[in-house]
C-alpha atoms as a PDB file:
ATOM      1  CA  UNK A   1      -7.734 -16.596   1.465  1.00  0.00           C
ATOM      2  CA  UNK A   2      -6.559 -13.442  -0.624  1.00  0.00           C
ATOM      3  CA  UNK A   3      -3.516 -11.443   0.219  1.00  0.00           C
ATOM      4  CA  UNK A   4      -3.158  -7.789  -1.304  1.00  0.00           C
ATOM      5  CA  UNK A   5      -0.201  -5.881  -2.131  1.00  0.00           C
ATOM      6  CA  UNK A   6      -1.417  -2.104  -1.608  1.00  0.00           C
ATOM      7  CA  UNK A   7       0.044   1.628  -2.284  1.00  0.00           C
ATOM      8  CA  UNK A   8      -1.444   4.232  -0.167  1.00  0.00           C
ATOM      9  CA  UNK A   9      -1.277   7.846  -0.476  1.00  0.00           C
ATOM     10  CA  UNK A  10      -0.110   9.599   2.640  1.00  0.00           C
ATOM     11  CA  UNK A  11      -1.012  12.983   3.631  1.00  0.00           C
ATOM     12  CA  UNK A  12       2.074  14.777   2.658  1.00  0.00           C
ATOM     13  CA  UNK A  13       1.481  12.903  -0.762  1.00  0.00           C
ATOM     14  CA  UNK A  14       4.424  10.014  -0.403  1.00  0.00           C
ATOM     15  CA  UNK A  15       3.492   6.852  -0.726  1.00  0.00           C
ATOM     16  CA  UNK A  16       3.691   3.534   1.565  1.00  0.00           C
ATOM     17  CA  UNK A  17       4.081   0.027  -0.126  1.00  0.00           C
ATOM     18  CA  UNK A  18       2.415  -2.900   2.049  1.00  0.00           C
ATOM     19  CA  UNK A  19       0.868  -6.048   2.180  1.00  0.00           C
ATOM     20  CA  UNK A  20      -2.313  -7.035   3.943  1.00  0.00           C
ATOM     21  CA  UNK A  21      -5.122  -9.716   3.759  1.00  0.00           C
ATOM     22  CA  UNK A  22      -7.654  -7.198   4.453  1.00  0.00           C
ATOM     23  CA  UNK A  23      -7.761  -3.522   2.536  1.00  0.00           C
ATOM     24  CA  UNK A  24     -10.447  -1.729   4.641  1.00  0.00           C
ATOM     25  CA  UNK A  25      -8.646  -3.035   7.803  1.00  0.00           C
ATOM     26  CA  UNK A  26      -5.692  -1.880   6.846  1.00  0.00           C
ATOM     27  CA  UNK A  27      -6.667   1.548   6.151  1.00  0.00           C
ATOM     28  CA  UNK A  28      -8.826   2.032   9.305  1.00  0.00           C
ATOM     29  CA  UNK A  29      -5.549   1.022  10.934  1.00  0.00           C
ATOM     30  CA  UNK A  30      -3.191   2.947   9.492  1.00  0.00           C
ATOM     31  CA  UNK A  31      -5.300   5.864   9.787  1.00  0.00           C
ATOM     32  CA  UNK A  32      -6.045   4.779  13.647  1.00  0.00           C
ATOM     33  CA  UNK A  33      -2.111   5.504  14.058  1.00  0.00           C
ATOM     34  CA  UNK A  34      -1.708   1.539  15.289  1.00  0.00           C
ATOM     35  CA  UNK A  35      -0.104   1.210  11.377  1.00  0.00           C
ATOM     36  CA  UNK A  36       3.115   1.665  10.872  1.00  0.00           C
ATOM     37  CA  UNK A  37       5.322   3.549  11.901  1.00  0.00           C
ATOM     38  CA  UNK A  38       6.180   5.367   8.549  1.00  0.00           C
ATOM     39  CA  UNK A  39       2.426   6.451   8.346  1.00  0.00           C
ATOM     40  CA  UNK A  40       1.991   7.307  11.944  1.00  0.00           C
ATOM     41  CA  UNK A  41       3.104  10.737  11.393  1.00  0.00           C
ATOM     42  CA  UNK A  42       1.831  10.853   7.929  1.00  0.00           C
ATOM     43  CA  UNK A  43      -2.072  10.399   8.221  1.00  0.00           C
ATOM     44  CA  UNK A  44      -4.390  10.303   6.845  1.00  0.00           C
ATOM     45  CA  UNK A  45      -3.804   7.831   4.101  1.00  0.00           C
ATOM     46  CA  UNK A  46      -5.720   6.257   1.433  1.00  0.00           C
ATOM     47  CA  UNK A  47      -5.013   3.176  -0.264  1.00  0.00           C
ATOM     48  CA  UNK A  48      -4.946   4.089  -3.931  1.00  0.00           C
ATOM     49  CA  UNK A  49      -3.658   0.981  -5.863  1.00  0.00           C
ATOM     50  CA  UNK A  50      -3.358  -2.913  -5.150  1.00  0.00           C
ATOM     51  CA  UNK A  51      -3.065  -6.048  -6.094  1.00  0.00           C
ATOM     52  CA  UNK A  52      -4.170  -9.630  -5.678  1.00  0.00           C
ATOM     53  CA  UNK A  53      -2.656 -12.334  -4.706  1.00  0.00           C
ATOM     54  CA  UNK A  54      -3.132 -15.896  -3.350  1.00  0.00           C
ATOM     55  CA  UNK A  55      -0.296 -16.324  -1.003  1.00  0.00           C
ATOM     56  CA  UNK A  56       1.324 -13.835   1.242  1.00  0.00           C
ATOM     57  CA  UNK A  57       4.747 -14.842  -0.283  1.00  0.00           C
ATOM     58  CA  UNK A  58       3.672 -13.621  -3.474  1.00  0.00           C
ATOM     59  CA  UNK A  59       2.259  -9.790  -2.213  1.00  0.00           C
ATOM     60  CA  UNK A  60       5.593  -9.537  -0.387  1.00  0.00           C
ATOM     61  CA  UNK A  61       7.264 -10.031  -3.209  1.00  0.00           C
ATOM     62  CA  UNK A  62       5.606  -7.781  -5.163  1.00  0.00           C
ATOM     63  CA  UNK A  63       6.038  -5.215  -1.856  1.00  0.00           C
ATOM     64  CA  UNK A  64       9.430  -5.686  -2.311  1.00  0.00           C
ATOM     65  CA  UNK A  65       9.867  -5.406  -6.514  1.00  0.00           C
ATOM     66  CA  UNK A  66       7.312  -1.973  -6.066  1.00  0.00           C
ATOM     67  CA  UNK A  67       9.463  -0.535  -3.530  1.00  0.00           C
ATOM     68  CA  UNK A  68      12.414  -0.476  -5.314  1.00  0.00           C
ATOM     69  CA  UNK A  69      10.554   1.882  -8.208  1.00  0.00           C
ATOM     70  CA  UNK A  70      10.690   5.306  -8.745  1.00  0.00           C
ATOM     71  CA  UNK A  71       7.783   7.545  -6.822  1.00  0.00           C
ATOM     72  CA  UNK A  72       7.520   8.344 -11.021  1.00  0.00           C
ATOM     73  CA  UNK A  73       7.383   5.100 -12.079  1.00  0.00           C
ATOM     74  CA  UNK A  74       4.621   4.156  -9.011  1.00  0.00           C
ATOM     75  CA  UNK A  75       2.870   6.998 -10.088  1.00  0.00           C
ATOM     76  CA  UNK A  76       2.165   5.468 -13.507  1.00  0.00           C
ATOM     77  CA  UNK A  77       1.697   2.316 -11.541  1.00  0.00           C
ATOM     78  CA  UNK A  78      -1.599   3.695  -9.841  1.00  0.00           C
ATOM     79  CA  UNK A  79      -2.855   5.146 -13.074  1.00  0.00           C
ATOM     80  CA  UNK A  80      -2.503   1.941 -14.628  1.00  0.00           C
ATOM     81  CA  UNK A  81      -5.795   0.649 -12.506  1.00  0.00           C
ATOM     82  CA  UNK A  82      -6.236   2.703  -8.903  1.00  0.00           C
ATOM     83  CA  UNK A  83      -7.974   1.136  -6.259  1.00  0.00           C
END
């Protein structure tokens, strides 16, 4: 089983650092307002960057190192290889 560490783009153009083991699940959910509760008000988003990763342990700790970037320095994250 595959975990992902994702970024998604939010409408007001912030962006949301996760962890999931499915992306197109995620999104639906996030965009169903069931996500949470950062993106609730913030739909709809789009996952524009992740990563892969064989453990959950391993995305959240990549959530975790990404979140504590600069929105610059995710920025150049994402054009590094978007989703």
């Amino acid at each position: 089983m595959s975990f992902y560490f994702y970024l998604a783009r939010c409408r007001d153009n912030t962006l949301y650092a996760g962890y999931c083991k499915d992306l197109i699940e995620r999104e639906a959910m996030h965009n169903s307002g069931k996500g949470a509760k950062y993106t609730r008000a913030r739909c709809p988003i789009k996952i524009v960057y992740f990563e892969n990763f064989e453990t959950k342990s391993e995305a959240m700790k990549r959530e975790y190192a990404v979140k504590k970037l600069t929105k610059s320095q995710k920025e150049t994250l994402i054009k590094t290889k978007p989703a």
